[in-house]
PDB file of N, CA and C in Angstrom:
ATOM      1  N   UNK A   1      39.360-191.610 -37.424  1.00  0.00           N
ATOM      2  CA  UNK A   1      38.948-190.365 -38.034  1.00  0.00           C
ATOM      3  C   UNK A   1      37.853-189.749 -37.157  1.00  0.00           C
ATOM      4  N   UNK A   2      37.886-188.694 -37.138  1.00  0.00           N
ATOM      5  CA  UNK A   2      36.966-187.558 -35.855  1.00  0.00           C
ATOM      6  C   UNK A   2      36.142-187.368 -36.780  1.00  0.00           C
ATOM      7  N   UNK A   3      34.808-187.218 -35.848  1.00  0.00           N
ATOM      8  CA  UNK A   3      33.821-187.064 -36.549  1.00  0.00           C
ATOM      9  C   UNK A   3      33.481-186.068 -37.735  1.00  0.00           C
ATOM     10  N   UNK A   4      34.605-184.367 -37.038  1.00  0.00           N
ATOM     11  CA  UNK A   4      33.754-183.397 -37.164  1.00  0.00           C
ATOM     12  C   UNK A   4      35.062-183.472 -39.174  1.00  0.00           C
ATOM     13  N   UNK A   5      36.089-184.553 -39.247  1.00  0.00           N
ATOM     14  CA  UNK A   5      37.097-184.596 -40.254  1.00  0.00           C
ATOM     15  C   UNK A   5      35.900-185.327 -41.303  1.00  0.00           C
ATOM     16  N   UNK A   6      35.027-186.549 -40.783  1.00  0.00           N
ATOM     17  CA  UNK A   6      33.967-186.836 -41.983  1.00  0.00           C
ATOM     18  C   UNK A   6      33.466-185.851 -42.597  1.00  0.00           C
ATOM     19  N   UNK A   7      32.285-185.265 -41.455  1.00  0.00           N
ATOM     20  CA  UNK A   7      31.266-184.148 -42.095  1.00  0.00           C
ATOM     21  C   UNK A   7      32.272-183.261 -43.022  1.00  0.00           C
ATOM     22  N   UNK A   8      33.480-182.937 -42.783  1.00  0.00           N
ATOM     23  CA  UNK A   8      34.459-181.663 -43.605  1.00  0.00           C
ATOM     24  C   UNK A   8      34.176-182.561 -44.901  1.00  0.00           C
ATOM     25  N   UNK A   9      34.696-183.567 -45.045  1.00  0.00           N
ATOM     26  CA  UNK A   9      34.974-184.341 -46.422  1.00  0.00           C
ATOM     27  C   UNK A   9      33.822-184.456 -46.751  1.00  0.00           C
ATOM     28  N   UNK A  10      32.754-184.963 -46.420  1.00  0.00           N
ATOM     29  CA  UNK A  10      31.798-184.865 -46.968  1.00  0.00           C
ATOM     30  C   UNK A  10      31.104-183.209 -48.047  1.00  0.00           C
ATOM     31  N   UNK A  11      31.224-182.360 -47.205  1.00  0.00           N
ATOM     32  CA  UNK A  11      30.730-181.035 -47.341  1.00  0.00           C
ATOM     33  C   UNK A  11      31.847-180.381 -48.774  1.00  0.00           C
ATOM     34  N   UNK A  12      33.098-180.744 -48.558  1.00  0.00           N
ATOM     35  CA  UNK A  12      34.006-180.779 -49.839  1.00  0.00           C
ATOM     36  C   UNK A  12      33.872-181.935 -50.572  1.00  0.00           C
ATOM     37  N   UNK A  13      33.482-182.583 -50.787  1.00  0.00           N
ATOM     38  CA  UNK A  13      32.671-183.262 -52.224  1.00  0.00           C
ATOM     39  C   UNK A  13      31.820-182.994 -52.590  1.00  0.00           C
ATOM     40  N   UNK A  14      30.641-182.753 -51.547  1.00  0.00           N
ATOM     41  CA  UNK A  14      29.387-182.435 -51.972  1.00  0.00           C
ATOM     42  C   UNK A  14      29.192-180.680 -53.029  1.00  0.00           C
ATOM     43  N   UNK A  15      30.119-180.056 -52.540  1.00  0.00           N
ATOM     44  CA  UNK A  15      30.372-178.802 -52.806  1.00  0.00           C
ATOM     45  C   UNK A  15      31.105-178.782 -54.333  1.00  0.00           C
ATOM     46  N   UNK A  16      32.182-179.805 -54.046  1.00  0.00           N
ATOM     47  CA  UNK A  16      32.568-179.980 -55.972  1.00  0.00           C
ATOM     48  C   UNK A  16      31.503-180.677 -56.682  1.00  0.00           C
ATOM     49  N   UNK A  17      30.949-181.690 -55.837  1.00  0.00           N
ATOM     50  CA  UNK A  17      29.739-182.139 -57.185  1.00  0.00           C
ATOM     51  C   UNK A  17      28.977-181.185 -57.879  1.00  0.00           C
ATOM     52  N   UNK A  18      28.148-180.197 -56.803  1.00  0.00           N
ATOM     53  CA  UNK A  18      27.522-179.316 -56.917  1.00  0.00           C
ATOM     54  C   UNK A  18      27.988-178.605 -58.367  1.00  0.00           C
ATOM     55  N   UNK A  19      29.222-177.564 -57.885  1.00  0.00           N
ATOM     56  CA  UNK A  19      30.074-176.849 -58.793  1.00  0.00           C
ATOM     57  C   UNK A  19      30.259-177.578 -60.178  1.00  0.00           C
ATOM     58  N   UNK A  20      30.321-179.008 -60.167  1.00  0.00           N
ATOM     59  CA  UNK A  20      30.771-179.735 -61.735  1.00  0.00           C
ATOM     60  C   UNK A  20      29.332-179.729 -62.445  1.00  0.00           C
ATOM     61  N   UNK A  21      28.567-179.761 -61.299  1.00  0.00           N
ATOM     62  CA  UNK A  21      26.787-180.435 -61.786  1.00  0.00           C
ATOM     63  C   UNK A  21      26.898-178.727 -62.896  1.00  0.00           C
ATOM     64  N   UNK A  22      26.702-177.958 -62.219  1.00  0.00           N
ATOM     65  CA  UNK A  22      26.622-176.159 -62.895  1.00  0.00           C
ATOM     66  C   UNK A  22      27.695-175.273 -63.636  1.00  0.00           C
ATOM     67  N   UNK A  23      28.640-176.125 -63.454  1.00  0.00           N
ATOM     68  CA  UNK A  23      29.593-175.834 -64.509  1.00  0.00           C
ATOM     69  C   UNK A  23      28.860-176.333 -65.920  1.00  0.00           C
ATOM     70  N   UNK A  24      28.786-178.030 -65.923  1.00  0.00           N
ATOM     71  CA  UNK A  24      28.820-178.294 -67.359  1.00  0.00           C
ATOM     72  C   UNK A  24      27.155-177.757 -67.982  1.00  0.00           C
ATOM     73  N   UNK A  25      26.423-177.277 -66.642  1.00  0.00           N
ATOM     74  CA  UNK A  25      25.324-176.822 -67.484  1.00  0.00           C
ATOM     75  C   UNK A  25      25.385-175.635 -68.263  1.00  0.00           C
ATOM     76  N   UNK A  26      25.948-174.439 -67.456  1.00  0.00           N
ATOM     77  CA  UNK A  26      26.523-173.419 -68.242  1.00  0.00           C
ATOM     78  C   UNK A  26      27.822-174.063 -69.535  1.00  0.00           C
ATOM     79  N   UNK A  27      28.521-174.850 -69.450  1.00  0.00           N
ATOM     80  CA  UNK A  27      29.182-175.249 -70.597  1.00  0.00           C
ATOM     81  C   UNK A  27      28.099-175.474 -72.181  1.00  0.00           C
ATOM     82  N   UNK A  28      26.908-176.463 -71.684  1.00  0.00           N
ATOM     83  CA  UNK A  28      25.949-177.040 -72.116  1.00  0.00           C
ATOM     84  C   UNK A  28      24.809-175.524 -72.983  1.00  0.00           C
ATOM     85  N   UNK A  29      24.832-174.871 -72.247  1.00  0.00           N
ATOM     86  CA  UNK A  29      24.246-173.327 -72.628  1.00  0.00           C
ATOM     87  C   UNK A  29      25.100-172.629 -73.646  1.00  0.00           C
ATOM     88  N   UNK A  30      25.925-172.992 -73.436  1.00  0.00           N
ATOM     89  CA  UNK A  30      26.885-172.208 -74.594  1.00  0.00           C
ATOM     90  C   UNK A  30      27.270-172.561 -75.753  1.00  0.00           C
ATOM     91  N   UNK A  31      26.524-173.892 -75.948  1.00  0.00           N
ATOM     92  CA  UNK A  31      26.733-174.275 -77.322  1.00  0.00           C
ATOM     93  C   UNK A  31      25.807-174.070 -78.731  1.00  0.00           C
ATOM     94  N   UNK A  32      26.242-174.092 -79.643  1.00  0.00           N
ATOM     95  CA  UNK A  32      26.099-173.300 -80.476  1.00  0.00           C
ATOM     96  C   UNK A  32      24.183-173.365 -81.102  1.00  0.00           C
ATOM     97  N   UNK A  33      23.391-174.185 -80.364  1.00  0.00           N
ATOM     98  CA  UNK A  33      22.118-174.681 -80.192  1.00  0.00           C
ATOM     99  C   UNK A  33      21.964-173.216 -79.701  1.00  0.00           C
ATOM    100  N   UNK A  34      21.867-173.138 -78.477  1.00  0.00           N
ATOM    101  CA  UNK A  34      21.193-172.262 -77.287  1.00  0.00           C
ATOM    102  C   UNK A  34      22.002-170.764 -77.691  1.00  0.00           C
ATOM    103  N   UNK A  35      23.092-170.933 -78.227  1.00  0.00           N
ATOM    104  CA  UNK A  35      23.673-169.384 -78.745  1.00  0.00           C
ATOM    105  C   UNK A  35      23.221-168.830 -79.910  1.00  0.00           C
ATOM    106  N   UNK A  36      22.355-169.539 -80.732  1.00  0.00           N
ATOM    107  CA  UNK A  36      21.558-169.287 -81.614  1.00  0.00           C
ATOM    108  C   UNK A  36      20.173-168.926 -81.022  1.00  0.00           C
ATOM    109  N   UNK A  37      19.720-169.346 -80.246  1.00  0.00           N
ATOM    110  CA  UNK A  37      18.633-169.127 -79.131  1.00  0.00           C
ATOM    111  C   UNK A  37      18.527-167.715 -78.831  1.00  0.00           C
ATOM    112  N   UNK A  38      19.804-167.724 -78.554  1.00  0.00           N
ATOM    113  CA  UNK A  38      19.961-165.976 -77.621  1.00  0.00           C
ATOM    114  C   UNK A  38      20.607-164.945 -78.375  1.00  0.00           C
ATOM    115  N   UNK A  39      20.473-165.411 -79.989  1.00  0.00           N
ATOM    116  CA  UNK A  39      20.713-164.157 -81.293  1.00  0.00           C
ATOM    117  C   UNK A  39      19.453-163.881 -81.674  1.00  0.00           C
ATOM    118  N   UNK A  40      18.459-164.394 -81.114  1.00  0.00           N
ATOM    119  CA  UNK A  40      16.932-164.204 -81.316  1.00  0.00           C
ATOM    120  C   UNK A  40      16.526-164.462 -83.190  1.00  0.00           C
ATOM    121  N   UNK A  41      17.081-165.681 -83.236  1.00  0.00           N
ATOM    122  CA  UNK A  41      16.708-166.301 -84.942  1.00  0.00           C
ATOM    123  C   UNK A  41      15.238-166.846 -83.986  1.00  0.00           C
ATOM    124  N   UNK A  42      14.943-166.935 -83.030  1.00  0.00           N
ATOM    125  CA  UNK A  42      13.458-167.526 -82.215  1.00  0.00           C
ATOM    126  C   UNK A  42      13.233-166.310 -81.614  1.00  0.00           C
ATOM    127  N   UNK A  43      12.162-166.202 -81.759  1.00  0.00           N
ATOM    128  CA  UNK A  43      11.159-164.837 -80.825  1.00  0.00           C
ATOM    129  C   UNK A  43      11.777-164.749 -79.844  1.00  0.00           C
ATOM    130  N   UNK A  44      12.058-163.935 -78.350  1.00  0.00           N
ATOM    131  CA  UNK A  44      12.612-163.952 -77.279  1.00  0.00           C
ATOM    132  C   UNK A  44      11.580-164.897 -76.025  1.00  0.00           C
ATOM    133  N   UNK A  45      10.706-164.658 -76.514  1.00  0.00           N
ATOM    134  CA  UNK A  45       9.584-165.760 -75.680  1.00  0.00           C
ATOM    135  C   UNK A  45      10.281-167.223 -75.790  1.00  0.00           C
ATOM    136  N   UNK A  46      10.274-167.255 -76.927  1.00  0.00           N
ATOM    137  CA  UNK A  46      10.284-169.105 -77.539  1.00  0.00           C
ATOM    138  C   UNK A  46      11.241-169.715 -77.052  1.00  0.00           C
ATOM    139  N   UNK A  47      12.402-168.572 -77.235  1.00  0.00           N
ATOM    140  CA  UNK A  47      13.974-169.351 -76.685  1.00  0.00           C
ATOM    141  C   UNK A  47      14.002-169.127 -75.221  1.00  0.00           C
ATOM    142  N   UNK A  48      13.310-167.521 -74.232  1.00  0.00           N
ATOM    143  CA  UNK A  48      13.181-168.571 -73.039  1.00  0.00           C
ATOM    144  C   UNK A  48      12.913-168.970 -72.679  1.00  0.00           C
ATOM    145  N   UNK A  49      11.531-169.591 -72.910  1.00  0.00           N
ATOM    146  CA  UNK A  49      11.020-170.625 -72.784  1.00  0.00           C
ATOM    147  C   UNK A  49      11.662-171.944 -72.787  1.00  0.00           C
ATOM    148  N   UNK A  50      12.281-172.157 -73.799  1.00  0.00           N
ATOM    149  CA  UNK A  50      13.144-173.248 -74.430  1.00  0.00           C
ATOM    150  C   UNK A  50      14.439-173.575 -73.339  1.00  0.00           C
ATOM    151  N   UNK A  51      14.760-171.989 -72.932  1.00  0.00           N
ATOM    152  CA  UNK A  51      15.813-172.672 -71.995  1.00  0.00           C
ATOM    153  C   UNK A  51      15.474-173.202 -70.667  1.00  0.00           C
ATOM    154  N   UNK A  52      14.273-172.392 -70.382  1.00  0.00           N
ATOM    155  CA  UNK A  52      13.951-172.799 -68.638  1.00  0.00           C
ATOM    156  C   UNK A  52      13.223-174.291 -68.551  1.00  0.00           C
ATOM    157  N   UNK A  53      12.822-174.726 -70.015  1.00  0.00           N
ATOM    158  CA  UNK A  53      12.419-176.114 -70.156  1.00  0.00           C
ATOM    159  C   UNK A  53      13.817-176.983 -69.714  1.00  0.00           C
ATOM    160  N   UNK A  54      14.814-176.417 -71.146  1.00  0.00           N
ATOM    161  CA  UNK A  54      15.784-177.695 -70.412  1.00  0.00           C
ATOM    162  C   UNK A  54      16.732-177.503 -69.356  1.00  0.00           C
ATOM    163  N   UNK A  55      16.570-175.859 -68.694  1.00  0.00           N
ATOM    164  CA  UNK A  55      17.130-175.904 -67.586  1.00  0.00           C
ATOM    165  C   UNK A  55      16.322-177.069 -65.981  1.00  0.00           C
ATOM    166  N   UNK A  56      14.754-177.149 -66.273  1.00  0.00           N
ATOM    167  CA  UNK A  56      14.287-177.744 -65.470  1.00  0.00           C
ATOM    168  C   UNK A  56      14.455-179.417 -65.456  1.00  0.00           C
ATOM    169  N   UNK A  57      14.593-179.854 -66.677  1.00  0.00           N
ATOM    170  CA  UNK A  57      14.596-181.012 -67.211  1.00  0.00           C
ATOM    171  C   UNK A  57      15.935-181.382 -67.107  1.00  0.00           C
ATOM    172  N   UNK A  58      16.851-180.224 -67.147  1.00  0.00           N
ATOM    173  CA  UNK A  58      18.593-181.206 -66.867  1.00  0.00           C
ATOM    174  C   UNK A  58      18.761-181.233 -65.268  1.00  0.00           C
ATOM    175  N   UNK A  59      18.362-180.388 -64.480  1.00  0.00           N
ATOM    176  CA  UNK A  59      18.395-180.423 -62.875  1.00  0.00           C
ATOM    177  C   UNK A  59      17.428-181.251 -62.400  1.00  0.00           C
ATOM    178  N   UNK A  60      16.401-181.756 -62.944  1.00  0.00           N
ATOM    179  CA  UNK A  60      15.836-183.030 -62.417  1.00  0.00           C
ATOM    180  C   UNK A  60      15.927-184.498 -63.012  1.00  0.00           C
ATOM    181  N   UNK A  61      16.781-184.420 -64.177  1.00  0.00           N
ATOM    182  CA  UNK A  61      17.800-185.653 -63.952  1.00  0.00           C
ATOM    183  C   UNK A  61      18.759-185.840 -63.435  1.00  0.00           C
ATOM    184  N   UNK A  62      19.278-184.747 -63.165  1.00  0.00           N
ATOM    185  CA  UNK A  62      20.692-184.789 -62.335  1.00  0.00           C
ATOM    186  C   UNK A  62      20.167-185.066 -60.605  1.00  0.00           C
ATOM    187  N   UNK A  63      19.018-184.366 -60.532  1.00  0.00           N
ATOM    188  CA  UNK A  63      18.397-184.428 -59.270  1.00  0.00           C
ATOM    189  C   UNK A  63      17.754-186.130 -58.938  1.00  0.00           C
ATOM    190  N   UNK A  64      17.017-187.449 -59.717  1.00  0.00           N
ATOM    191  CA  UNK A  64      17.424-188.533 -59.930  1.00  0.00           C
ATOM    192  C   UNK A  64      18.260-189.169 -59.964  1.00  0.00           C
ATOM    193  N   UNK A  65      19.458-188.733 -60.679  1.00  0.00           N
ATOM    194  CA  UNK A  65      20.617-189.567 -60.536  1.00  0.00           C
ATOM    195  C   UNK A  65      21.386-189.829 -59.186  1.00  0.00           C
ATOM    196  N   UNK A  66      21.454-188.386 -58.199  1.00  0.00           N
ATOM    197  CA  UNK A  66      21.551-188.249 -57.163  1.00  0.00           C
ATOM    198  C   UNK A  66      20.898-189.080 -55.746  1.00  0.00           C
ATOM    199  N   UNK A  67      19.616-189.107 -56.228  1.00  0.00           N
ATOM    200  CA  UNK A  67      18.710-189.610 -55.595  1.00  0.00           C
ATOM    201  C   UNK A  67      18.875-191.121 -55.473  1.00  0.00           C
ATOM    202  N   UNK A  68      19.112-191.663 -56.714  1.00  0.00           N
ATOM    203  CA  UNK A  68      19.308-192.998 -56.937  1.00  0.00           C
ATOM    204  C   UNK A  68      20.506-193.539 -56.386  1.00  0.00           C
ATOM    205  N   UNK A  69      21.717-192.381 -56.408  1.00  0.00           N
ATOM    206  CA  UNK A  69      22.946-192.687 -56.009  1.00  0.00           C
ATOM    207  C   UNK A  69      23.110-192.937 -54.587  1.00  0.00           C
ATOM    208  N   UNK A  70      22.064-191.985 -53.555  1.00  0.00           N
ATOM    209  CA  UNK A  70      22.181-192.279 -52.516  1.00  0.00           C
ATOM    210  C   UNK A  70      21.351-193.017 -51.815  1.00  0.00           C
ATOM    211  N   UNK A  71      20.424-193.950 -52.496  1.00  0.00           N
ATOM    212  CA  UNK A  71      19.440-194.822 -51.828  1.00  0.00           C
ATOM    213  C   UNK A  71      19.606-196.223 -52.395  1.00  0.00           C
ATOM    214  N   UNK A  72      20.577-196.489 -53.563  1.00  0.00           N
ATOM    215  CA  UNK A  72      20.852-197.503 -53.479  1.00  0.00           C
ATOM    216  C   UNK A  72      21.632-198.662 -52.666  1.00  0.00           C
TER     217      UNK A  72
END
């Protein structure tokens, strides 16, 4: 296998992980929690607040898991 056929495969996995990682977060946003969020039954502060919390908090476990995956 040629070198430049690794880096390709590599760069197409890395690229679907990516895409699955931000798919299911937007899936994850759309449930009926966070769509109540964004009918403003919570002040508009509170809920975005609320989301950029667990938007930071789900990309830095995912960002760990990653981490862990490739240094083990």
């Amino acid at each position: 296998m040629a070198m430049t056929e690794w880096l390709l495969e590599g760069l197409f996995l890395g690229i679907f992980c990516e895409l699955g990682v931000i798919m299911s977060y937007h899936l994850i946003l759309l449930t009926p929690v966070f769509h109540n969020l964004s009918q403003y039954r919570m002040d508009k502060i509170t809920s975005r607040s609320a989301i950029n919390w667990f938007t930071v908090g789900y990309f830095l476990l995912i960002g760990f898991f990653f981490e862990r995956r490739i240094y083990n």
